[in-house]
Protein backbone atom coordinates (compact mmCIF):
# COMPACT_ATOMS: atom_id res chain seq x y z
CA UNK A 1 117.52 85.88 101.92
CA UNK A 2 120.30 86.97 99.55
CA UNK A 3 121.72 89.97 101.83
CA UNK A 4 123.34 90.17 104.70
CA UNK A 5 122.59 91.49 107.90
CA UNK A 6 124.37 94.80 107.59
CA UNK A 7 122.86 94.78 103.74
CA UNK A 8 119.04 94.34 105.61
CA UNK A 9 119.88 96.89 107.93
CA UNK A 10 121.01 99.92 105.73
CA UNK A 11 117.96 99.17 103.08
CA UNK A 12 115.82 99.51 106.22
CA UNK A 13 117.51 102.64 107.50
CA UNK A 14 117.04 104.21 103.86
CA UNK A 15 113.15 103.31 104.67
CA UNK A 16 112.92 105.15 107.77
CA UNK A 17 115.34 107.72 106.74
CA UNK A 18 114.13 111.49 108.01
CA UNK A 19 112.77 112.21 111.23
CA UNK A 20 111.37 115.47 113.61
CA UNK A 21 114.07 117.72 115.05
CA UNK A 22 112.94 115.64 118.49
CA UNK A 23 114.91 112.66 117.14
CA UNK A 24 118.44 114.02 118.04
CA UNK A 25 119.68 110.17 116.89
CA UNK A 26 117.47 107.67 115.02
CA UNK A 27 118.34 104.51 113.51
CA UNK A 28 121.44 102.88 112.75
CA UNK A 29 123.55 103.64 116.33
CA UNK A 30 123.36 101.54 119.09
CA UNK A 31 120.56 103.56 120.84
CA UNK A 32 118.26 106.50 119.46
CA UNK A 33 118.60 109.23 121.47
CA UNK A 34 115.41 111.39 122.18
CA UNK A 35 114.74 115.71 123.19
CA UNK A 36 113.33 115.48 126.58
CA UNK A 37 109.74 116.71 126.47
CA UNK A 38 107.85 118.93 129.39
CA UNK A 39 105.19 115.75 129.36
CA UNK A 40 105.44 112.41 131.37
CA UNK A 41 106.47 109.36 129.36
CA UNK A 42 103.94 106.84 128.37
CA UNK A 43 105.67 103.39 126.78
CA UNK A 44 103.83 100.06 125.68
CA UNK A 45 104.97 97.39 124.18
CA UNK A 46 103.44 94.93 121.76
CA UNK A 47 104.04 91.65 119.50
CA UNK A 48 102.65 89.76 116.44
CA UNK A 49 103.80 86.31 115.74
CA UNK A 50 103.24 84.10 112.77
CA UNK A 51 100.81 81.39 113.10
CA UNK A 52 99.39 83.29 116.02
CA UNK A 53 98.54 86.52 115.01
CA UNK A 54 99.20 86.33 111.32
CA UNK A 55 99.59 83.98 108.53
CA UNK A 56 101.77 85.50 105.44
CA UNK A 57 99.08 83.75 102.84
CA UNK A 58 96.16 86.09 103.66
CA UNK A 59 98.10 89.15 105.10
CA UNK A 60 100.53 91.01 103.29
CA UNK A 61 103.88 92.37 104.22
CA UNK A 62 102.62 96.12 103.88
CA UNK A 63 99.34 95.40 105.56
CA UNK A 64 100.98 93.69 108.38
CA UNK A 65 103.90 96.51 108.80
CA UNK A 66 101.08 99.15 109.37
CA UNK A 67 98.72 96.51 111.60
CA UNK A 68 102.29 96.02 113.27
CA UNK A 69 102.74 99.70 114.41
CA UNK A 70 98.84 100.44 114.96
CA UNK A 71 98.44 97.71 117.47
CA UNK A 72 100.96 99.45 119.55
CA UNK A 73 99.78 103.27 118.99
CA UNK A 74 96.09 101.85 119.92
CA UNK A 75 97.34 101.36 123.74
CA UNK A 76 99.08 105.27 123.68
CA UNK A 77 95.62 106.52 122.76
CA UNK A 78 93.93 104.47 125.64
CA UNK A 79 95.72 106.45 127.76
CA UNK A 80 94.75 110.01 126.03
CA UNK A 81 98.66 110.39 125.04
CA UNK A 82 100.03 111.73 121.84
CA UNK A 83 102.46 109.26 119.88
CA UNK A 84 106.17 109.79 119.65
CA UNK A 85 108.59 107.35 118.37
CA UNK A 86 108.66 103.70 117.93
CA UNK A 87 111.63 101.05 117.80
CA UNK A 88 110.77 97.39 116.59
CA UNK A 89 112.50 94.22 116.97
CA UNK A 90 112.16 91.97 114.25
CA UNK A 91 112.80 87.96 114.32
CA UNK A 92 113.34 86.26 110.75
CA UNK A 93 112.64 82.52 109.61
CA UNK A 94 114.90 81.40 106.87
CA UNK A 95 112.62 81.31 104.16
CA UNK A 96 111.59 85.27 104.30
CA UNK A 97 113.08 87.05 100.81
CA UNK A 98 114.16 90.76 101.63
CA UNK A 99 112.00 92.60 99.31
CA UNK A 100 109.62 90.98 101.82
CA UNK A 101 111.75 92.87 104.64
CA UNK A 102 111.14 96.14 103.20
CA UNK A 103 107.58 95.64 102.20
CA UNK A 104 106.73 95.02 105.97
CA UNK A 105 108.89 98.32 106.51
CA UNK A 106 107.41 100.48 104.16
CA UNK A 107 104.07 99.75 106.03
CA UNK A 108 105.49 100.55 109.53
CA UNK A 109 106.37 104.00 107.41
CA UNK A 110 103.31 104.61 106.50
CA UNK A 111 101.57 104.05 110.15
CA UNK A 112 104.39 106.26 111.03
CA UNK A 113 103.79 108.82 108.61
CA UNK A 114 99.77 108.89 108.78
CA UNK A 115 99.94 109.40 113.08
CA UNK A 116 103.22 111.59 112.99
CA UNK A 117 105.37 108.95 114.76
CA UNK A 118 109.15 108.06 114.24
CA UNK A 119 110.15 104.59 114.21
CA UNK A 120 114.17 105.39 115.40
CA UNK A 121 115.53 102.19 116.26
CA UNK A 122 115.02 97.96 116.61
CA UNK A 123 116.77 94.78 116.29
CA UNK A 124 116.67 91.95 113.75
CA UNK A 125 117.24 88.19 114.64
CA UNK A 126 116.64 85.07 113.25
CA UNK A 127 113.89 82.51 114.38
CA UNK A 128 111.85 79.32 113.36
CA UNK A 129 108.94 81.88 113.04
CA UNK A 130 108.43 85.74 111.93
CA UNK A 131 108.06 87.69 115.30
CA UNK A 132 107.11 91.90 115.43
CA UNK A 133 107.50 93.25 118.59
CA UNK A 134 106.97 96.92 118.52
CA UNK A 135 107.55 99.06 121.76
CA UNK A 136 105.72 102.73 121.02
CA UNK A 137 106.26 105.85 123.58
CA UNK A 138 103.99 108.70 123.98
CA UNK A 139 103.56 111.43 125.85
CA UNK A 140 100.56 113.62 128.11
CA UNK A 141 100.75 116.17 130.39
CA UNK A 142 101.53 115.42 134.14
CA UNK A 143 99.47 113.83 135.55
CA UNK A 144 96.39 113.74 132.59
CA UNK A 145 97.24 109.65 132.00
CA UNK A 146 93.62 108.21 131.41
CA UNK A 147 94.21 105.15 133.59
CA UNK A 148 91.98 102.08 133.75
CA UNK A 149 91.51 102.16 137.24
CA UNK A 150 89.31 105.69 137.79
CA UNK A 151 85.72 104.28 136.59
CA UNK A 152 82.86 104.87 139.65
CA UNK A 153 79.46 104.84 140.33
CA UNK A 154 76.98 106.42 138.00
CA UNK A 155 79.74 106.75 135.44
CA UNK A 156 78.47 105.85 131.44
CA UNK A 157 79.98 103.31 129.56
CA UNK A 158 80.85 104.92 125.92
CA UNK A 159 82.81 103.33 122.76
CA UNK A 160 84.08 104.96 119.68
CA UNK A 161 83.00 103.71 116.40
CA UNK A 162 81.68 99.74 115.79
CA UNK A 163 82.46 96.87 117.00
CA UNK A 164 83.07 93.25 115.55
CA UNK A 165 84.48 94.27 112.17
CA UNK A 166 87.76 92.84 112.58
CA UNK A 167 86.57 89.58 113.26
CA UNK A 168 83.85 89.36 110.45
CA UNK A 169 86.75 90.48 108.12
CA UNK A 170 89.09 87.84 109.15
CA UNK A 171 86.25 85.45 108.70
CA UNK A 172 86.33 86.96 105.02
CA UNK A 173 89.61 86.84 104.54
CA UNK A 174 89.36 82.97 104.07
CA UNK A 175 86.67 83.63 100.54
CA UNK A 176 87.70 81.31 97.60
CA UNK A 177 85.55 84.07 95.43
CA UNK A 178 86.15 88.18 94.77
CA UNK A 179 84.84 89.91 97.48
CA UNK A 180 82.14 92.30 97.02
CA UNK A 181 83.24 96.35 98.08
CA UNK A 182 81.67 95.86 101.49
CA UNK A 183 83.04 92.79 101.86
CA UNK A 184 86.50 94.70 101.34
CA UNK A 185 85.60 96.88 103.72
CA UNK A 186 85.41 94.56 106.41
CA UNK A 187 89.06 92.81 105.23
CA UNK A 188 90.54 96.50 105.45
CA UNK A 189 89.07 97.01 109.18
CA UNK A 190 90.89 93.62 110.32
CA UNK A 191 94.42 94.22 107.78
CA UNK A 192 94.08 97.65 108.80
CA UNK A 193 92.46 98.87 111.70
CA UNK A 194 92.81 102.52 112.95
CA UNK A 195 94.15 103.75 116.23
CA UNK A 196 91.89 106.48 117.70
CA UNK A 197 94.21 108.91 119.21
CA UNK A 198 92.76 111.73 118.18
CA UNK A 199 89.74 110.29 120.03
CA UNK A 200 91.47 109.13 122.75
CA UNK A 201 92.66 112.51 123.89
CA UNK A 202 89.16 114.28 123.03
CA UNK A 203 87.70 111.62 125.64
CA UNK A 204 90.48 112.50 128.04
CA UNK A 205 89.53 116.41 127.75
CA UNK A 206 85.99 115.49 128.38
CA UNK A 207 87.22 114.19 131.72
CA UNK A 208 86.98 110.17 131.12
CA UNK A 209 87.83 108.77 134.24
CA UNK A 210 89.17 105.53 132.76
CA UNK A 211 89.92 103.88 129.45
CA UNK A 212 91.31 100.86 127.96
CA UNK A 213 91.58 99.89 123.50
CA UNK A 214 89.29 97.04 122.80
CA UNK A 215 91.87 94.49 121.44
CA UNK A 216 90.60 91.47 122.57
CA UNK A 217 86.59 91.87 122.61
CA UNK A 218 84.25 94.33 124.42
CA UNK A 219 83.01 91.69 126.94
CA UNK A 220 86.70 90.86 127.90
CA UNK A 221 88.23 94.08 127.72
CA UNK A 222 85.29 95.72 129.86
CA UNK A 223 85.56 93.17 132.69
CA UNK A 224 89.52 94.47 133.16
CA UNK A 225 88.60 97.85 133.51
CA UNK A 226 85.84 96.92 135.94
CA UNK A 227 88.12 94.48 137.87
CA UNK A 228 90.72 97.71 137.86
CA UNK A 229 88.51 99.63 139.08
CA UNK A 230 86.40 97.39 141.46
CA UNK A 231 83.02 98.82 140.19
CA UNK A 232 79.87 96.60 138.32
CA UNK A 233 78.32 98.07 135.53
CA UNK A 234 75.36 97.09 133.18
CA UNK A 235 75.62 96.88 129.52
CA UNK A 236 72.77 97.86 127.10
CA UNK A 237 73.54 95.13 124.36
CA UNK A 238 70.67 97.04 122.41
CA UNK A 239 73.19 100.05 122.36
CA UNK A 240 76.26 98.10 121.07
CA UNK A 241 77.40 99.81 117.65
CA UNK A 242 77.57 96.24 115.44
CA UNK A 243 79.65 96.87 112.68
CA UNK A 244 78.70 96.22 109.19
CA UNK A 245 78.10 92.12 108.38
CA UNK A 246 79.62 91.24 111.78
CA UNK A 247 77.58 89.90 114.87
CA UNK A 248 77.01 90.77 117.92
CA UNK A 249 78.99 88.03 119.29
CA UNK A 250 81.93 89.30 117.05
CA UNK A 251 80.70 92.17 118.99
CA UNK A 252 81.41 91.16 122.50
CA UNK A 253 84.17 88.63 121.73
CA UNK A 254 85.63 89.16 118.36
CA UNK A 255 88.41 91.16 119.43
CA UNK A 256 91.11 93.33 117.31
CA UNK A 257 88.34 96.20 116.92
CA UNK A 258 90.74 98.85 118.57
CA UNK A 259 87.94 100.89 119.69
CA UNK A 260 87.88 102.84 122.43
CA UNK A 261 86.02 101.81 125.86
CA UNK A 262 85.71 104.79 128.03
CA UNK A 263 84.04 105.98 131.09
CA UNK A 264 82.55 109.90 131.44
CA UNK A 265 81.37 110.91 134.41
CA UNK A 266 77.41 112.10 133.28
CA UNK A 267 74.93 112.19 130.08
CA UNK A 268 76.24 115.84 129.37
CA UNK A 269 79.47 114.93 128.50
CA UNK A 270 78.86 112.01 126.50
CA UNK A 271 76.97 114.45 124.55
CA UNK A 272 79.16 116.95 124.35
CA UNK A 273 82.35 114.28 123.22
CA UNK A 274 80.20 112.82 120.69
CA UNK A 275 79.22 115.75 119.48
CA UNK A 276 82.80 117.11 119.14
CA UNK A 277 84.24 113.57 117.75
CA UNK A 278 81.29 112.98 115.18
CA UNK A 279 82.14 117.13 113.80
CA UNK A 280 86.10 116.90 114.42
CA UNK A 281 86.74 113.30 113.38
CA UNK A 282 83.39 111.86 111.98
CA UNK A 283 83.88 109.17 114.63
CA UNK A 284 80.63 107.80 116.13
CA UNK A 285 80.60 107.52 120.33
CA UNK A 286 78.11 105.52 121.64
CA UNK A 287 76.65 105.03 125.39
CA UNK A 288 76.41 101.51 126.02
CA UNK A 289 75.66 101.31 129.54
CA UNK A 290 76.62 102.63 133.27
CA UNK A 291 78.85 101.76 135.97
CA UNK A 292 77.91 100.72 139.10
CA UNK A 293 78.73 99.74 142.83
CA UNK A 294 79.63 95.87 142.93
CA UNK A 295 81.88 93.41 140.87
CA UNK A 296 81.45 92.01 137.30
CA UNK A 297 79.08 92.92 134.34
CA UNK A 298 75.40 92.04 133.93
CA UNK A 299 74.46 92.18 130.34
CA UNK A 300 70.25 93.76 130.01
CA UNK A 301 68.84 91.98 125.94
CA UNK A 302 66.33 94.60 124.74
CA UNK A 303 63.62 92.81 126.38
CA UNK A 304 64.85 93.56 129.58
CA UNK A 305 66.32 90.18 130.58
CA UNK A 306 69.77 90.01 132.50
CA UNK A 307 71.96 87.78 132.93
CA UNK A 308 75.92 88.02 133.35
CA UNK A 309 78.07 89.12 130.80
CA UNK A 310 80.59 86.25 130.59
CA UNK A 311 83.84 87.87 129.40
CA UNK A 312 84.04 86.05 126.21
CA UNK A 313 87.68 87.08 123.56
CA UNK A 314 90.98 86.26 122.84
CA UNK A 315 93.36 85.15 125.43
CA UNK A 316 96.35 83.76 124.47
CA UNK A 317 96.70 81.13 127.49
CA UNK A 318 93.21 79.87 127.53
């Protein structure tokens, strides 16, 4: 890299320059300093590291910059929160050119931009690998958190949109030919995947008693909102929205989907949410199944058969 760190720094701060009249500080001091709001504070954290999450051949700098900032703003809209600002830390191998730098930055911009967030602050650092840690807060009204932990008896099982298109685009991603439009389509869901906050907080009005984002597979993510909330359930894997050329495996286990897993306490208001998300937000919600008294997940095939749902998706210690 040809600049220095205070060079870096300022480029990136012309980026991100501009912000709401909330952001009474933003970048380039040693803290960004915040309005209070009248809402309680939601703040997750998140990280993608090369060779893990990403490899720089297949994903570019812009596409990985708005993945980078999406990934984060997924878990604020799992807990029916609105987005407010953002701060990343950023580690740097050796070999990473600047104009890369500011290509990865534009694309956290452009998250920012499209779900009115403000990225105010970070770090940089240098590394034997590329590391984007991105800590996001949010904010609900007191005591309105949609918590994982709420889900009980009699409760249906509902997800936004499909599943398993992240994972048949990554399988894509690896073509040695042009991909056809559809097959673009598919890349874009896994480069580009879309945080449903919008949703999220239409599911939260509808009184969902718990949610969680699908980031690592339905299967997976289901069983830790069930083990949070020490109910079974039973999942219709007829019902399961299958996205376009994926599987139903990539389904249940593909992970990086960023859907929305919900529970609503009765068939009226899963009727009435979908109804509002399809009109507000042409977003699909589909009932997948029901909650139940017990522990674990029992998967029913459309011939009736049932057998445990093994939670299948990506851990990163297994």
């Amino acid at each position: 890299m040809d600049l220095t760190e205070e060079q870096l720094l300022e480029a990136i701060r012309r980026v991100l320059s501009g912000a709401g009249p909330e952001v009474r500080v933003g970048a380039g001091d040693d803290a960004a300093v915040l309005a209070p709001t009248a809402g309680e504070l939601v703040i997750t954290a998140d990280a993608l590291v090369e060779n893990v999450h990403f490899r720089r051949g297949p994903t570019g700098a812009r596409d990985l910059g708005y993945k980078a900032i999406v990934v984060s703003l997924s878990d604020i809209a799992a807990m029916g929160a609105s987005p407010r600002s953002a701060v990343c830390t950023l580690t740097l191998s050796r070999d990473v050119e600047a104009s890369w730098v500011m290509e990865l930055f534009g694309g956290m911009r452009e998250a920012c931009d499209e779900y009115a967030l403000w990225l105010v602050g970070g770090d940089l650092s240098r590394g034997g690998e590329i590391a984007i840690s991105i800590t996001v807060t949010g904010e609900v009204a007191p005591g309105r958190a949609v918590l994982r932990t709420g889900a009980r008896p009699g409760d249906r099982l509902v997800v936004t949109g499909e599943l398993g298109g992240s994972a048949a685009g990554l399988r894509l991603t690896r073509l040695r030919k042009m991909p056809t439009k559809e097959q673009r389509e598919a890349i874009l869901r896994h480069m580009r995947p879309t945080a449903r906050v919008g949703e999220g907080g239409v599911l939260a009005r509808y009184g969902a008693t718990a949610m969680i984002d699908i980031s690592d597979g339905l299967s997976l993510d289901l069983s830790r909102l069930l083990s949070a909330s020490g109910v079974a359930a039973r999942l219709e894997l007829g019902s399961v929205p299958v996205a376009n050329l994926a599987t139903l495996e990539d389904a249940l286990g593909g992970g990086e989907d960023y859907e929305l897993l919900a529970t609503l306490p009765d068939p009226g208001t899963v009727d009435a949410a979908a109804s509002e998300l399809k009109e507000a937000l042409g977003v699909s919600l589909s009932e997948i199944g029901v909650v139940e008294e017990g522990h674990g997940a029992v998967s029913v095939g459309d011939d009736g058969t049932e057998q445990p749902l093994e939670p299948t998706g990506w851990d990163h210690f297994r």
